[in-house]
N, C-alpha and C. Protein backbone atom coordinates (compact mmCIF):
# COMPACT_ATOMS: atom_id res chain seq x y z
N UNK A 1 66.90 107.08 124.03
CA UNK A 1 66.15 107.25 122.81
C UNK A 1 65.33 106.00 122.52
N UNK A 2 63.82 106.25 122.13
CA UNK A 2 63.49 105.21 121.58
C UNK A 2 63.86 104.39 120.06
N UNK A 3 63.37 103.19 120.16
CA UNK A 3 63.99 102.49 118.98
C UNK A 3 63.35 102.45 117.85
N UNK A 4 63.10 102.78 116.80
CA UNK A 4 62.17 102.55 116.15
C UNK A 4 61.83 101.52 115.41
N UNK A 5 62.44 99.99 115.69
CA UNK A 5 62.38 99.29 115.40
C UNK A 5 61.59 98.38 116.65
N UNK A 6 60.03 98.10 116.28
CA UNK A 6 58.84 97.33 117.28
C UNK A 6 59.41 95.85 117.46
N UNK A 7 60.18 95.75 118.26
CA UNK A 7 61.16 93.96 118.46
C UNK A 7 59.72 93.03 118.81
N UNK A 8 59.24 93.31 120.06
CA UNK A 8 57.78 92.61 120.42
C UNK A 8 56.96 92.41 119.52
N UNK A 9 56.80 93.09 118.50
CA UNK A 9 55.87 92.54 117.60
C UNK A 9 56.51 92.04 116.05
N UNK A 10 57.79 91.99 116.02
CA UNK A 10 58.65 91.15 115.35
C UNK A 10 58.55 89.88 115.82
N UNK A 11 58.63 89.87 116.98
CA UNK A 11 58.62 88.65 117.78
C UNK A 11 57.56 87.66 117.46
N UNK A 12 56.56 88.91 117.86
CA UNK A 12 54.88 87.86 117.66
C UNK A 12 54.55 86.98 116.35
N UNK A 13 55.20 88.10 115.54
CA UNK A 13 55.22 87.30 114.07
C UNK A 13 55.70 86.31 113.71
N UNK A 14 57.14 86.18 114.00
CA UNK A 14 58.20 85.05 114.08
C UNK A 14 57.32 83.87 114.96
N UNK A 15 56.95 83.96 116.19
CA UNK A 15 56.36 82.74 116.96
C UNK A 15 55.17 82.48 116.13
N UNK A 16 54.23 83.67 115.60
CA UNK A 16 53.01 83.10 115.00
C UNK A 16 53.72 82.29 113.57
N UNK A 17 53.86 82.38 112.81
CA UNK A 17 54.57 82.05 111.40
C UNK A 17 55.09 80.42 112.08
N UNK A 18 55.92 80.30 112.99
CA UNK A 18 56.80 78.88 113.69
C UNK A 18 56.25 78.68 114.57
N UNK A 19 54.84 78.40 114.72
CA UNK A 19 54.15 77.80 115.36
C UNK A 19 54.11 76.27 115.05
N UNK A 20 53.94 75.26 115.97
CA UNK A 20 54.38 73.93 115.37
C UNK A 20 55.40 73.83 114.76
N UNK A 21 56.43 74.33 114.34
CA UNK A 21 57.24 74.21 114.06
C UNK A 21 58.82 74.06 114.70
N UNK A 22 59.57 72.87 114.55
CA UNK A 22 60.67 72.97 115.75
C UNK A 22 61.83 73.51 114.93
N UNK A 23 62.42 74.07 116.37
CA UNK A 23 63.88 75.12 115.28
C UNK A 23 64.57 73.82 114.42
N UNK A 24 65.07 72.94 114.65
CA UNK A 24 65.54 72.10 113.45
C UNK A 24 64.38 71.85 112.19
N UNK A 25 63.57 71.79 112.45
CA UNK A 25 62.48 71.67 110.96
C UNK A 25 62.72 73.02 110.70
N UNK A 26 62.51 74.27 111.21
CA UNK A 26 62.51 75.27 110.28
C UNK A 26 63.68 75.34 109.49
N UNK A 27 65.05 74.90 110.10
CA UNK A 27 66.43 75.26 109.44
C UNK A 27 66.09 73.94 108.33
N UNK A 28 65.81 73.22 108.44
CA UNK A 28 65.90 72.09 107.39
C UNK A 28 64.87 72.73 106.17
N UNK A 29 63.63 73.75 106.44
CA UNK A 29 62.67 73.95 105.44
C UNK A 29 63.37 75.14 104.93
N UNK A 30 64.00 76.35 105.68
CA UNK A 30 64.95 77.32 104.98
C UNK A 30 66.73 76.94 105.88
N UNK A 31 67.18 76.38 104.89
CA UNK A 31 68.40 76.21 104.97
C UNK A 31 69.56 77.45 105.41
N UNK A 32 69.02 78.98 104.99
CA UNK A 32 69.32 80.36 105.46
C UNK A 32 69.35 80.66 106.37
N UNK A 33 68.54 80.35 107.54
CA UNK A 33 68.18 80.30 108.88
C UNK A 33 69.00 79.29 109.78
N UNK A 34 69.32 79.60 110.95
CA UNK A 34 69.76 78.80 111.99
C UNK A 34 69.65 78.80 113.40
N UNK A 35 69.32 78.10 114.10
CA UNK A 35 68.25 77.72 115.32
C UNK A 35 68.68 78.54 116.23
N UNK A 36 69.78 79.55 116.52
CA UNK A 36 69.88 80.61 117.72
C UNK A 36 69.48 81.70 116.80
N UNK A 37 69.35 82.15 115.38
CA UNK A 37 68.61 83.40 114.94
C UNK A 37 67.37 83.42 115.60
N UNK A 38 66.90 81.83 114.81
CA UNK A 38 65.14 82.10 115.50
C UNK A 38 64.88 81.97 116.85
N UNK A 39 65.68 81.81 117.62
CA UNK A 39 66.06 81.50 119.10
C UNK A 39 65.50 83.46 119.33
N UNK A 40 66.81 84.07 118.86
CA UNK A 40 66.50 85.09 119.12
C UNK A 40 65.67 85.91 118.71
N UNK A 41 65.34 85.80 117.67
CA UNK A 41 63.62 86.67 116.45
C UNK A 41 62.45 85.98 117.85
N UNK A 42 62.32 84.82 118.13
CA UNK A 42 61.20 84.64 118.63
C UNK A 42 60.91 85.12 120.16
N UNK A 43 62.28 85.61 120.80
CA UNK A 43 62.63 86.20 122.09
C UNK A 43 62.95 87.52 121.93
N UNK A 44 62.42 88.18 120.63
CA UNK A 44 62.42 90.02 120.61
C UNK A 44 63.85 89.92 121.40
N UNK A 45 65.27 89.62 120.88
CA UNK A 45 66.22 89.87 121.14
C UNK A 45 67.04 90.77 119.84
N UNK A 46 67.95 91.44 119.90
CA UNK A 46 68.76 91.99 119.01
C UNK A 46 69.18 91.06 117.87
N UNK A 47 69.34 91.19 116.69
CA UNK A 47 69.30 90.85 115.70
C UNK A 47 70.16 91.48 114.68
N UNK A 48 70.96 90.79 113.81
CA UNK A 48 71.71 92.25 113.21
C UNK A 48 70.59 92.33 111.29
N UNK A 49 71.29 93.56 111.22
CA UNK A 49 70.04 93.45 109.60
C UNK A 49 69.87 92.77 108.91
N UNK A 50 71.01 91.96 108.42
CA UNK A 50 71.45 90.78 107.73
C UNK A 50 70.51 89.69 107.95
N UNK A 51 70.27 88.95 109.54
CA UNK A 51 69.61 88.07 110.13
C UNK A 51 67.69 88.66 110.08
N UNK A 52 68.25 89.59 109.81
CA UNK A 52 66.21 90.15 110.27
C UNK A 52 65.78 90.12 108.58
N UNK A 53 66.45 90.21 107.83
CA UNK A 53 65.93 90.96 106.78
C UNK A 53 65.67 89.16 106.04
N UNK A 54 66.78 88.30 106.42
CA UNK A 54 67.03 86.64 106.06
C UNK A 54 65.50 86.39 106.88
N UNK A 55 65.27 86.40 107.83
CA UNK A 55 64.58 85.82 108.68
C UNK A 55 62.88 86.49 107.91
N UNK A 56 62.98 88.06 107.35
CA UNK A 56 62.09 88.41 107.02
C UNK A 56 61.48 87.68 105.58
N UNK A 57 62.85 87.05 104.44
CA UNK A 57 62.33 86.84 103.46
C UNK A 57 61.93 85.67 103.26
N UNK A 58 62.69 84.83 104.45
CA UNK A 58 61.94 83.07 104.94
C UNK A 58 61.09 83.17 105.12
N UNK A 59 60.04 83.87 106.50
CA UNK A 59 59.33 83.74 106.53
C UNK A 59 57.99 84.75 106.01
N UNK A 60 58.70 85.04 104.79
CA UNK A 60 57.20 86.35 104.67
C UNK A 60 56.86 87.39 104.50
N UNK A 61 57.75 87.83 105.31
CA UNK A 61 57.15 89.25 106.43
C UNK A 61 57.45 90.22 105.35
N UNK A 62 57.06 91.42 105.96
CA UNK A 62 57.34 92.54 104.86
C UNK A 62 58.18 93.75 106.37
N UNK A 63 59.48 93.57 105.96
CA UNK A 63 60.43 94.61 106.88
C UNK A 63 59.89 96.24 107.79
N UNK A 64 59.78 96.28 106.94
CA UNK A 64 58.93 97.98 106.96
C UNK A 64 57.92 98.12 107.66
N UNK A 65 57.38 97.09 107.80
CA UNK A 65 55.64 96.70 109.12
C UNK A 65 55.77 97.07 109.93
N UNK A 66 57.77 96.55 110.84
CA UNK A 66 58.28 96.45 112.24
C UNK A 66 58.93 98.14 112.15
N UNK A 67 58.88 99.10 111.46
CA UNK A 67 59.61 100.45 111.89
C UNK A 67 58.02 100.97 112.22
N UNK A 68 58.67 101.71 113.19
CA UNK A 68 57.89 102.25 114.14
C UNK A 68 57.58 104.20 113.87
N UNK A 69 56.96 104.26 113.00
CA UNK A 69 56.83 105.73 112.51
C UNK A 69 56.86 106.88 113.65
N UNK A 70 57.58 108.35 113.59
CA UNK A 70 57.51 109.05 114.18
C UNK A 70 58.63 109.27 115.23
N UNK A 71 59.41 108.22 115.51
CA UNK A 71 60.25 107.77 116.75
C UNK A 71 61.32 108.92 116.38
N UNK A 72 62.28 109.79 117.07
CA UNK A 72 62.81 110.73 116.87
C UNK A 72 64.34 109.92 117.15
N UNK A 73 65.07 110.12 116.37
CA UNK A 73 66.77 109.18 116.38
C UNK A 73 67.53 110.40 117.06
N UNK A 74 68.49 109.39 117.90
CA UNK A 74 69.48 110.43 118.42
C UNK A 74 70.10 110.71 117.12
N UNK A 75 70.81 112.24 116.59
CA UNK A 75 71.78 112.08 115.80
C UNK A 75 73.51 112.13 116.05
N UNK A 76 73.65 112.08 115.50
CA UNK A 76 75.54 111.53 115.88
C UNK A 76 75.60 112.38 114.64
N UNK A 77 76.66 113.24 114.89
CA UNK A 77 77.38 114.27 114.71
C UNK A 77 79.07 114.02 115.56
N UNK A 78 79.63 114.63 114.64
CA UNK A 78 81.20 114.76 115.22
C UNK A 78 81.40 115.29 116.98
N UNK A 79 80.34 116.12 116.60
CA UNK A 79 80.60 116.64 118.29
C UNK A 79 80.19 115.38 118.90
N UNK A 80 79.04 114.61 118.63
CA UNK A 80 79.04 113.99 119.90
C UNK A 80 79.60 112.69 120.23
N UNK A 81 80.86 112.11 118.55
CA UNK A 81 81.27 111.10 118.64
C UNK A 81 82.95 111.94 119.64
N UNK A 82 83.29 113.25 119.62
CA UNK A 82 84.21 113.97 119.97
C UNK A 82 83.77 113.52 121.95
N UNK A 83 82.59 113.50 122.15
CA UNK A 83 82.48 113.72 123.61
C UNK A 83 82.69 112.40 124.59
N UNK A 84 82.43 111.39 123.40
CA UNK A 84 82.20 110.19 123.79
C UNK A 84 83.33 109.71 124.63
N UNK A 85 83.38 108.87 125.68
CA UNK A 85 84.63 108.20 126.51
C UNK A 85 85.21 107.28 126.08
N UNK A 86 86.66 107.26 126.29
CA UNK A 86 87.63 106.62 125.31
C UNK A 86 88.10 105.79 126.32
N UNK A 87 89.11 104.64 125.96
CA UNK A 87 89.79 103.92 126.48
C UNK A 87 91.82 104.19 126.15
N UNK A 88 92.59 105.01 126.85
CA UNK A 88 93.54 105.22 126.61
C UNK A 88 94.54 103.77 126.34
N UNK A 89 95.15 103.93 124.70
CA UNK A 89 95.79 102.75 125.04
C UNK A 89 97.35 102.96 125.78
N UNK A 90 97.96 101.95 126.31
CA UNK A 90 98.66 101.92 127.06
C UNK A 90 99.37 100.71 127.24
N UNK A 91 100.60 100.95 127.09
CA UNK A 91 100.79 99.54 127.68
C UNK A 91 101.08 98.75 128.77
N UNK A 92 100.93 97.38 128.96
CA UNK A 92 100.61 96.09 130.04
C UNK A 92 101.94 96.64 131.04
N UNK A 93 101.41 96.46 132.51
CA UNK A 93 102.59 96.16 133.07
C UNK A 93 103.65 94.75 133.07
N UNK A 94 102.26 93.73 132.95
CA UNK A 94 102.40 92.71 133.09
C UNK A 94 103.50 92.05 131.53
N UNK A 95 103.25 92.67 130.82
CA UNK A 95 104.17 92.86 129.34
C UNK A 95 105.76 92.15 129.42
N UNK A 96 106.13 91.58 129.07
CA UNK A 96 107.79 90.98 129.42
C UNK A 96 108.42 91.87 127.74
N UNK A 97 109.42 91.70 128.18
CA UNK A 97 110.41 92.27 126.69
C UNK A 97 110.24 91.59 125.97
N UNK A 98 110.44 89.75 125.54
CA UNK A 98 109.92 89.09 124.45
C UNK A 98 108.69 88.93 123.94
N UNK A 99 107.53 89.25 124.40
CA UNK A 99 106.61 89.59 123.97
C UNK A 99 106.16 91.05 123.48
N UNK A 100 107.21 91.65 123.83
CA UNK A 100 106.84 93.08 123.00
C UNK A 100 107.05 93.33 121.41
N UNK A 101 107.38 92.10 121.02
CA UNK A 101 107.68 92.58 119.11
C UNK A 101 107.09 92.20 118.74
């Protein structure tokens, strides 16, 4: 599925905006920010909302620019969290009796 969130041109923004700018000066000018977020905003890497939305109100941006209209979402429904592959738990062989309580 596509994403509808445009990372590459999140990106562009973030590098244009911190241009001349070094990741320690930006964290020192927004104290909110910290030098592997913008590490990752400026390398169109994953981001969680929290960090994009921080990163959006430091520098500017308006959130809603980067969704990508039209993009069709997988939906998740019970059936298809039902189909999904599981990990049986089980226990260690390697397990001793005093460590089992």
């Amino acid at each position: 599925m596509a994403d509808p969130f445009d990372r590459s041109r999140f990106a562009a923004s973030v590098r244009r905006r911190l241009d001349g700018i070094s990741g320690p000066q930006a964290v020192n000018a927004w104290p909110t920010l910290n030098t592997a977020m913008i590490s990752r905003a400026k390398r169109g890497e994953n981001l969680t909302i929290g960090s994009f939305l921080v990163l959006c109100k430091a520098l500017r941006l308006r959130p809603m620019d980067y969704l990508i209209d039209g993009v069709k979402r997988r939906r998740v429904t019970r059936k298809t969290l039902l189909k999904q592959p599981f990990t049986v738990s089980a226990p260690r062989e390697t397990r001793r009796e005093s460590e089992a309580r």
